[in-house]
Structures are given as C-alpha cells and as structure tokens.
Protein backbone atom coordinates (compact mmCIF):
# COMPACT_ATOMS: atom_id res chain seq x y z
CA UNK A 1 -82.16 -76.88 -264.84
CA UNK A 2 -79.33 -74.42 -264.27
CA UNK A 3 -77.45 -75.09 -261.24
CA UNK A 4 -74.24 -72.46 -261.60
CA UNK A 5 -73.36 -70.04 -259.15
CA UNK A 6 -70.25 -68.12 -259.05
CA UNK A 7 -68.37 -67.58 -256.42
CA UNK A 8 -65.34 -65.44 -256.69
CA UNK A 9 -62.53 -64.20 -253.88
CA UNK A 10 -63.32 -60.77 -252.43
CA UNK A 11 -60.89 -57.76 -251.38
CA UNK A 12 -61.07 -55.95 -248.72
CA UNK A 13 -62.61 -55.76 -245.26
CA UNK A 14 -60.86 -56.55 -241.98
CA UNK A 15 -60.39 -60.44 -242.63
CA UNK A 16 -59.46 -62.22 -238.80
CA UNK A 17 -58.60 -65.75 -240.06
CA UNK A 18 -58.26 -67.89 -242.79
CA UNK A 19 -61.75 -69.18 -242.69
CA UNK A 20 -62.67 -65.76 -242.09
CA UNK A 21 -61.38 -64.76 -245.46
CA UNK A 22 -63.67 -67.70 -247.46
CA UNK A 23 -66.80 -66.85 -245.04
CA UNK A 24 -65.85 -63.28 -246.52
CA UNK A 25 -66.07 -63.98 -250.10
CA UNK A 26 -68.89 -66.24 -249.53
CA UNK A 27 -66.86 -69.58 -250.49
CA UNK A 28 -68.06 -71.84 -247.26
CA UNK A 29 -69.68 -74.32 -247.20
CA UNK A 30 -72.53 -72.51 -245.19
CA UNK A 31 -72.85 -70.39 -248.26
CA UNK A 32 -72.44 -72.49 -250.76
CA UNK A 33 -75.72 -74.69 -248.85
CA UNK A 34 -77.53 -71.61 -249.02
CA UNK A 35 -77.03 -71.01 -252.65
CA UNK A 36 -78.11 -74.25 -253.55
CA UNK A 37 -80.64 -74.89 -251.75
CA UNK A 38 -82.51 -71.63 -253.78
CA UNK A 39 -81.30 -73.31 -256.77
CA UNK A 40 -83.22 -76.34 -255.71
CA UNK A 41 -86.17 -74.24 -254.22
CA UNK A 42 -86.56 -71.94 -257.75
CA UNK A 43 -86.13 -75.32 -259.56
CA UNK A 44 -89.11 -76.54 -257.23
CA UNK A 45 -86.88 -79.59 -256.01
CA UNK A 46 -87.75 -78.08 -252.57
CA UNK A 47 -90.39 -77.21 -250.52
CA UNK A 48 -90.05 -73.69 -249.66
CA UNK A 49 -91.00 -74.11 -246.02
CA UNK A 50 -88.09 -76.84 -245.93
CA UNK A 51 -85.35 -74.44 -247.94
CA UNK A 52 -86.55 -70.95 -245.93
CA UNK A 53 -85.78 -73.25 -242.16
CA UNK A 54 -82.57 -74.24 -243.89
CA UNK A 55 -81.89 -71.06 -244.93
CA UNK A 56 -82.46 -69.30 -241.84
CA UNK A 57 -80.84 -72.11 -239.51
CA UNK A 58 -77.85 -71.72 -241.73
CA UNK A 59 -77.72 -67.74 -241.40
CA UNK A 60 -78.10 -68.18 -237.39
CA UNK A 61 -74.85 -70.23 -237.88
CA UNK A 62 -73.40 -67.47 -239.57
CA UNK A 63 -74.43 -64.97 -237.30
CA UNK A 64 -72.94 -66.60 -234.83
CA UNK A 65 -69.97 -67.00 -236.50
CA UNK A 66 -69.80 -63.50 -236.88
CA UNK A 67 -69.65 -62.86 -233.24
CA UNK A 68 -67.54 -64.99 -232.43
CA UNK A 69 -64.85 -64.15 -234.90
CA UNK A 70 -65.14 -60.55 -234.69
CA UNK A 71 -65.32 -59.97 -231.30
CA UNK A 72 -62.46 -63.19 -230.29
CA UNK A 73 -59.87 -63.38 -233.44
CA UNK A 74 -60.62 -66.71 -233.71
CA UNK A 75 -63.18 -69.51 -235.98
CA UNK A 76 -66.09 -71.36 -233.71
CA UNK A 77 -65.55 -74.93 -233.63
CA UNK A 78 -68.59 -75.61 -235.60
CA UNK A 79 -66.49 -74.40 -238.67
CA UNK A 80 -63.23 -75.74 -237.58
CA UNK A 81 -63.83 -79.22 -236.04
CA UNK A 82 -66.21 -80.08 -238.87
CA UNK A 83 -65.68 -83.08 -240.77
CA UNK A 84 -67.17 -84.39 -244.06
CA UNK A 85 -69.52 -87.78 -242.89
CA UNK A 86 -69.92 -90.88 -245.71
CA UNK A 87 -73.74 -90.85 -246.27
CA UNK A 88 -75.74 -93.80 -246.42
CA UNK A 89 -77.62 -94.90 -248.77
C-alpha cells in the first residue's frame, strides 16, 4: 500500500497570515486529512460514504476558513485554538 503524498511550499498569491500561507500550499492539517483519507479510501481501508462526509465536512471547514481570512486578515479559531488530544485506546 502506498501511502506518500507530497506536499511542497507554494509561491505566490495574496497570503494574509501565517497559517494562511500553509492552508495555501496545502500543508494543514485539514489537507493533509483529506489526502489521506483518499489514500485510505483507494486502498479500500474506508468506506467511501465515510471518506466522501469527511471529505466534504473538511472542505466546509475550509471554506469557511476562506471567508473568514480573506474578508477579516485574520485565522478562525477552529485553526488557531486547536490542540492535538491523547487518544484512547
């Protein structure tokens, strides 16, 4: 099973903030959940009604992001007051 994606920086484009600029080149962790999630779903590790509602839940968090940062100069605090969580097992 292949699981590599690349991800690279970008240049160009009006970039607003530094989260901006990773959301930009597609190096967020929203991104990065997309990506391998369709690794998982081509692999047939998941369902693809389960990876196309992630998908699109995580693009409506985008979108909004979007908005938000274009239109106000600054990152929503779903992006900035995130924090990583221990998972149980």
């Amino acid at each position: 099973m292949d699981l590599r994606e690349l991800h690279e920086y970008r240049e160009g484009g009006d970039i607003t903030t530094t989260h901006d600029m990773r959301v930009y080149s597609e190096l967020d962790r929203f991104h990065q959940a997309i990506d391998a999630v369709r690794i998982l779903r081509k692999n047939q590790v998941v369902d693809e009604a389960v990876a196309v509602a992630f998908i699109d839940v995580t693009n409506r968090s985008l979108e909004e992001y979007f908005e938000v940062t274009r239109d106000g100069g600054v990152d929503i605090p779903k992006f900035t007051e995130w924090k990583w969580k221990t998972l149980k097992a």
